[in-house]
Structures are given as structure tokens and as C-alpha cells.
N, C-alpha and C. Protein backbone atom coordinates (compact mmCIF):
# COMPACT_ATOMS: atom_id res chain seq x y z
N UNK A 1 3.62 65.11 -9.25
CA UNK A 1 2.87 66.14 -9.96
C UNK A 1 1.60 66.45 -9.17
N UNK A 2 0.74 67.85 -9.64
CA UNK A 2 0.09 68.07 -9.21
C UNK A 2 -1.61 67.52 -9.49
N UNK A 3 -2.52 66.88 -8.98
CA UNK A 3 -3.98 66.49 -9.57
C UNK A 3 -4.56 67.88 -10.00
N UNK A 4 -4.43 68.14 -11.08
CA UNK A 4 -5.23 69.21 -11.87
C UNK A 4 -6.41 69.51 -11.12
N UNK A 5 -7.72 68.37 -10.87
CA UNK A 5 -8.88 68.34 -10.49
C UNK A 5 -8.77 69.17 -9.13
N UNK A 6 -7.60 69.13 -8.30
CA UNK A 6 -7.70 70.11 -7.38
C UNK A 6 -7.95 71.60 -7.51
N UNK A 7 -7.32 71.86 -8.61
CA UNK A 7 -7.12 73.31 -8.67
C UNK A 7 -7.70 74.01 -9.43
N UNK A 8 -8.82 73.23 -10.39
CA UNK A 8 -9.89 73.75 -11.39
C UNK A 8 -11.19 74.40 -10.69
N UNK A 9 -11.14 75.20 -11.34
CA UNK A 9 -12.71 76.29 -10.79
C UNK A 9 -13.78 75.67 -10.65
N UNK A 10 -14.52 76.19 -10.07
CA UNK A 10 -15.88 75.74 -9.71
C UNK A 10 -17.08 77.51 -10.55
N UNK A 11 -18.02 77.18 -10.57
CA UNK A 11 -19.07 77.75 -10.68
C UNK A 11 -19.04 79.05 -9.95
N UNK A 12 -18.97 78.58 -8.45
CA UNK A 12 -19.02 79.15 -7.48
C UNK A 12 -17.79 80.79 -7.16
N UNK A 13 -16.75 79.98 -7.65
CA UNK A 13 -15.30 80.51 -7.92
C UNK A 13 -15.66 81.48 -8.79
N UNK A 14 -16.01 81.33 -9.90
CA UNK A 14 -16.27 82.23 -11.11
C UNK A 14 -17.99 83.23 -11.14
N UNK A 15 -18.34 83.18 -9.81
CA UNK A 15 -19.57 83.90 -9.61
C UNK A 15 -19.58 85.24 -9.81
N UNK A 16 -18.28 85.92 -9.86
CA UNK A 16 -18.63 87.24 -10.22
C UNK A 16 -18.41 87.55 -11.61
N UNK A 17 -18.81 86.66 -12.46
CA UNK A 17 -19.42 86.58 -13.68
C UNK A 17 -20.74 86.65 -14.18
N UNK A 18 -20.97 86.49 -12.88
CA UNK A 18 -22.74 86.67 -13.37
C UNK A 18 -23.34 85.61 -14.02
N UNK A 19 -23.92 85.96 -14.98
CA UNK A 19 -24.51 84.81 -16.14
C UNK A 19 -23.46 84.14 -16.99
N UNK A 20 -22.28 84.75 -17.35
CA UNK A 20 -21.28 84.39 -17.77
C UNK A 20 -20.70 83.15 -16.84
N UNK A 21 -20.66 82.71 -15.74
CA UNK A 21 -20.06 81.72 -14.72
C UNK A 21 -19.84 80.68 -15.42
N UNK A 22 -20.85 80.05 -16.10
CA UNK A 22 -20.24 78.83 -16.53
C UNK A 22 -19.06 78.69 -17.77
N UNK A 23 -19.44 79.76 -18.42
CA UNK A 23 -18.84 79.62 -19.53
C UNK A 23 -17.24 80.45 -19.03
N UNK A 24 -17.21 81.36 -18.15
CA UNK A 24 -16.09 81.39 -17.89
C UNK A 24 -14.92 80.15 -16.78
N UNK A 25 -15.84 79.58 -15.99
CA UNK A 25 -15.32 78.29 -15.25
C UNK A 25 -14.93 77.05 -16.25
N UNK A 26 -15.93 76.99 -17.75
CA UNK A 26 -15.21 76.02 -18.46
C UNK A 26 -13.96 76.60 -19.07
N UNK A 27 -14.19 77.78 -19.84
CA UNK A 27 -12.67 78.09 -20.22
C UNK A 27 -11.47 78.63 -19.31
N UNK A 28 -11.95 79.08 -18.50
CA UNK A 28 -10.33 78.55 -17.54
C UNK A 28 -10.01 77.16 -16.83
N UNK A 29 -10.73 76.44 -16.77
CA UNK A 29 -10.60 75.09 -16.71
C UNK A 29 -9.97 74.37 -17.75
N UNK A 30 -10.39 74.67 -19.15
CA UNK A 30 -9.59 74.15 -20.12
C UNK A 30 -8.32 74.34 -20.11
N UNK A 31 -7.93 75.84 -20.10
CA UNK A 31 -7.11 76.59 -19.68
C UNK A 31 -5.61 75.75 -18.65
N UNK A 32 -6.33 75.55 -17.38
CA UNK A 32 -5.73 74.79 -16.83
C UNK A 32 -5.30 73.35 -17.12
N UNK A 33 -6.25 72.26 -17.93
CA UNK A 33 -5.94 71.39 -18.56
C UNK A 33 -4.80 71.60 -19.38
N UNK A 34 -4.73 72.39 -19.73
CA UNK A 34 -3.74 72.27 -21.15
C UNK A 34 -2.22 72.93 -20.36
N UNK A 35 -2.26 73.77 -19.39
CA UNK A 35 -1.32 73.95 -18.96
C UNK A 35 -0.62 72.64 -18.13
N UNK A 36 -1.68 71.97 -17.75
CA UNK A 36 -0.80 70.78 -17.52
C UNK A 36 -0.64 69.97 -18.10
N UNK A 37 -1.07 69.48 -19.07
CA UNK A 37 -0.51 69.00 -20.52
C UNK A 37 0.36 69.62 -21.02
N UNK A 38 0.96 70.64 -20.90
CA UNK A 38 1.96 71.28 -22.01
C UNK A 38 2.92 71.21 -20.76
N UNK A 39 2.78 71.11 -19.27
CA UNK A 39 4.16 71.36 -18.24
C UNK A 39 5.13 70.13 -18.77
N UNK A 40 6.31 70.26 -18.40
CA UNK A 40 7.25 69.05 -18.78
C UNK A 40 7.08 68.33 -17.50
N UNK A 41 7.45 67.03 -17.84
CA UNK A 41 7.32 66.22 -16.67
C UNK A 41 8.23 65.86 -15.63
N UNK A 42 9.36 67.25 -15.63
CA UNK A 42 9.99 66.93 -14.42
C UNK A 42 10.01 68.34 -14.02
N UNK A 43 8.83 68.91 -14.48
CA UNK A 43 9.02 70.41 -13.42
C UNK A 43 8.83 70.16 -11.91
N UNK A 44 9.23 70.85 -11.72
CA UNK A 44 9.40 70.91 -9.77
C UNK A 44 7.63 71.31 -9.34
N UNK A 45 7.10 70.52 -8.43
CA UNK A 45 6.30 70.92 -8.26
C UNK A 45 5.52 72.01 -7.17
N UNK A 46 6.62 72.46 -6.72
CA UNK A 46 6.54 73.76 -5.85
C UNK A 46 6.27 75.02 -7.29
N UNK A 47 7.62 75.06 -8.50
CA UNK A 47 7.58 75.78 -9.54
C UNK A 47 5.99 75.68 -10.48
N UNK A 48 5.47 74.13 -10.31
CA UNK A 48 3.97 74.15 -11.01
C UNK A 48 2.97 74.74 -10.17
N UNK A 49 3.11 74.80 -8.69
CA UNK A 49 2.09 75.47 -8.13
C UNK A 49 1.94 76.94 -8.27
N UNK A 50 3.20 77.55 -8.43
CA UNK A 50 3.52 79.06 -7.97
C UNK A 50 2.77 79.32 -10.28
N UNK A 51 3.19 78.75 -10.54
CA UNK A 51 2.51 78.50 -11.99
C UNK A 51 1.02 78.92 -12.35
N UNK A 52 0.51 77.96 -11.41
CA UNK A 52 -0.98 77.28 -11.72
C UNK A 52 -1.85 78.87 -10.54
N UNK A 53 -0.78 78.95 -9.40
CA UNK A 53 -1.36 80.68 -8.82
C UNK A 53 -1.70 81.68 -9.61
N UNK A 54 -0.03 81.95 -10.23
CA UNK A 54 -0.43 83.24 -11.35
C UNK A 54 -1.30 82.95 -12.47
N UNK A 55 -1.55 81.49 -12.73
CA UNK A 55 -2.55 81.96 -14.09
C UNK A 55 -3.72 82.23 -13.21
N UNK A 56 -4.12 81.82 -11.82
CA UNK A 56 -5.42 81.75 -11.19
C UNK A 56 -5.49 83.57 -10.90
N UNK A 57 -4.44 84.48 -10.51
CA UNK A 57 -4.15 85.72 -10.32
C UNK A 57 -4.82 86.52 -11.29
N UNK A 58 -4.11 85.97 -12.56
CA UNK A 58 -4.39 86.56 -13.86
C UNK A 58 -5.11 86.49 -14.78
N UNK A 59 -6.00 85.65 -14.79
CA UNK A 59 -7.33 85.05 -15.32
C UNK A 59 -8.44 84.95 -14.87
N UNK A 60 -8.52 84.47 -13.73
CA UNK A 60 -9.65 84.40 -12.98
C UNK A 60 -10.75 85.41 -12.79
N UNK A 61 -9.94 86.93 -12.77
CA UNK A 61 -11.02 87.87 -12.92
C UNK A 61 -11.05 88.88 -14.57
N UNK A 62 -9.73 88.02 -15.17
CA UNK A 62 -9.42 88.94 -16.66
C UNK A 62 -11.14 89.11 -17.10
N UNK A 63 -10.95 90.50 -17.83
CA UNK A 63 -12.34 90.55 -18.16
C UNK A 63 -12.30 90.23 -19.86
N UNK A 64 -11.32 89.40 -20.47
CA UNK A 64 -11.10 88.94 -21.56
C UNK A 64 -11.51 87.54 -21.62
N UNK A 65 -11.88 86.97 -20.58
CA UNK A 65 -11.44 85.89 -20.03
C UNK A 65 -12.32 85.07 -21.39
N UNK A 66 -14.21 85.56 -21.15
CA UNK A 66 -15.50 84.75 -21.60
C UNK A 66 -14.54 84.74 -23.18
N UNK A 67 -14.25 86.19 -23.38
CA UNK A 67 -13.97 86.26 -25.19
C UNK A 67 -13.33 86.17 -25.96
N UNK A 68 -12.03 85.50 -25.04
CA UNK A 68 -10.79 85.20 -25.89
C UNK A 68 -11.08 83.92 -26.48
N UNK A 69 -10.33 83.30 -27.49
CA UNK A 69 -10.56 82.36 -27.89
C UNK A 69 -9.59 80.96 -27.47
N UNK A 70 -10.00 79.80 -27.91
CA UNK A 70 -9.66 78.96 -26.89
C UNK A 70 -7.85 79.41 -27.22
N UNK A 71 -7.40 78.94 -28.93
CA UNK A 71 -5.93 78.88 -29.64
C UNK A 71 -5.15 79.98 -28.43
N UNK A 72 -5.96 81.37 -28.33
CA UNK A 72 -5.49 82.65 -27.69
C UNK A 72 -4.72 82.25 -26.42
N UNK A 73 -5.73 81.13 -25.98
CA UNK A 73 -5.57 80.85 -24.41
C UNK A 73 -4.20 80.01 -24.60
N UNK A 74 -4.21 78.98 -25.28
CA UNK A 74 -3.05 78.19 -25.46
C UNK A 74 -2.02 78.75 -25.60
N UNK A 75 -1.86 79.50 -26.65
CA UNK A 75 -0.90 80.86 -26.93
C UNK A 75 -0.45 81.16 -25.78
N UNK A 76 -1.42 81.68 -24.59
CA UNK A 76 -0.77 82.36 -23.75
C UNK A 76 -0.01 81.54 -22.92
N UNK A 77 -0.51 80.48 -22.97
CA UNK A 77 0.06 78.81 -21.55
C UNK A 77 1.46 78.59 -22.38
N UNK A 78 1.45 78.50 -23.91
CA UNK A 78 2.80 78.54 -24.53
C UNK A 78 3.96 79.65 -24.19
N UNK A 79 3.36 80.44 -24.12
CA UNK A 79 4.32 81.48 -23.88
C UNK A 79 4.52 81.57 -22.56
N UNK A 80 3.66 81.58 -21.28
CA UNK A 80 3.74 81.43 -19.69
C UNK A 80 4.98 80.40 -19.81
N UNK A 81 4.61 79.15 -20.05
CA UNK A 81 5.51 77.94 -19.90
C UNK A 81 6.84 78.46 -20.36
N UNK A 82 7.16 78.83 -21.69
CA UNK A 82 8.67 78.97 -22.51
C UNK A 82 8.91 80.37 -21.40
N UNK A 83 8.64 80.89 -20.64
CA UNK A 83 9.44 81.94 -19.91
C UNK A 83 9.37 82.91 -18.95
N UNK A 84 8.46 81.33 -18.25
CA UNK A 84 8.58 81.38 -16.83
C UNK A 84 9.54 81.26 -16.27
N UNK A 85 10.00 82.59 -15.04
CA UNK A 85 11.26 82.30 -13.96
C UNK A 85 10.81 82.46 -13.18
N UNK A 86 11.69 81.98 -11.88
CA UNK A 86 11.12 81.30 -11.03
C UNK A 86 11.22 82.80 -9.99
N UNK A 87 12.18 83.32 -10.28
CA UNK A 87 13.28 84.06 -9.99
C UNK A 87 12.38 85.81 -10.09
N UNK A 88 11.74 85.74 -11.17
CA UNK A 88 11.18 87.18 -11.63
C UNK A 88 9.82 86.80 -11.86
N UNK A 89 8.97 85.98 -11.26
CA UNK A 89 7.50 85.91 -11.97
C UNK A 89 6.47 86.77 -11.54
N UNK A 90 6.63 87.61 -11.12
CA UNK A 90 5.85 88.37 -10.42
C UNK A 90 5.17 89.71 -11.93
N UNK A 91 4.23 89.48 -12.60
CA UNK A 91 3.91 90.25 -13.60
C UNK A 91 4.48 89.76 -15.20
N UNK A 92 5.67 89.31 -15.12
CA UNK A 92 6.18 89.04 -16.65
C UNK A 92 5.63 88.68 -17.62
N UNK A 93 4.64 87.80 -17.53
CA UNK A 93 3.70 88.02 -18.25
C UNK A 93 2.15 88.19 -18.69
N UNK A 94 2.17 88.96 -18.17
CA UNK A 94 1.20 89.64 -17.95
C UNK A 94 1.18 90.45 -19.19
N UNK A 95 1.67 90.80 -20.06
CA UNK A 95 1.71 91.65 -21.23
C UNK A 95 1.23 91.45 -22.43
N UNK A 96 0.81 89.71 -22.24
CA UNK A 96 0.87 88.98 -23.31
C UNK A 96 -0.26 89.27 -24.39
């Protein structure tokens, strides 16, 4: 598996937030916690990286990011996880 601590934001990462930085680096950090808490433990870990990209793609600059709420966020890692392919991930969910 993958060390989470690698792939969690920094401050720095989330600077074009402005004053918002921290508070958006903790909640996609949580974000990421929980997605790897919720991965099963024999996903492939080439499939958890290409994973842990698109939420970094799709979050990282969402401008929902500061105001969604945490449940929202989970919601969305629930739903990423139940139907993710490996095959078509390019946007799918993105709708969410």
C-alpha cells in the first residue's frame, strides 16, 4: 500500500488559496485520509495511485473545496471508490 503521508498537501500546495490555505490543505488532507481508510485492502496499488491523482486533479483547485462539508467529502470518496474504473476514469466522476 501506499504511505498516505506522502501524498497529503502541504500549505504550500494549497497557496493559491490565499488566506483560505490552511483550511483548505486540512480538508483535503482529511479527504485523503479517509480515502484511504475506505480503499479495500487488496486494491492494486498502481489502481490507488491513479486514484489518489484524480482526487488531487479534482479537488485541489475545486473552488467548493473550503465549503463543502466534511459528510459531502466522504460522500464523494464513497462514491469515487464504489465506481471507479480503471478502464474509463478519466472525468466519471466528476459530476458528483
Amino acid at each position: 500500500m501506499i504511505d498516505i503521508h506522502v501524498v497529503l498537501a502541504t500549505v504550500e500546495d494549497m497557496d493559491h488559496w490565499d488566506e483560505q490555505a490552511e483550511d483548505a490543505t486540512e480538508k483535503f488532507n482529511d479527504m485523503l485520509h479517509y480515502l484511504y481508510d475506505k480503499a479495500d485492502d487488496d486494491i492494486e496499488v498502481t489502481q490507488f495511485e491513479r486514484i489518489i491523482q484524480h482526487v488531487w486533479e479534482f479537488w485541489s483547485k475545486d473552488q467548493h473545496l473550503v465549503e463543502i462539508d466534511v459528510e459531502d467529502l466522504q460522500d464523494w470518496v464513497d462514491h469515487l471508490l464504489a465506481t471507479w474504473d480503471d478502464e474509463d476514469s478519466t472525468g466519471q466522476n466528476d459530476d458528483y
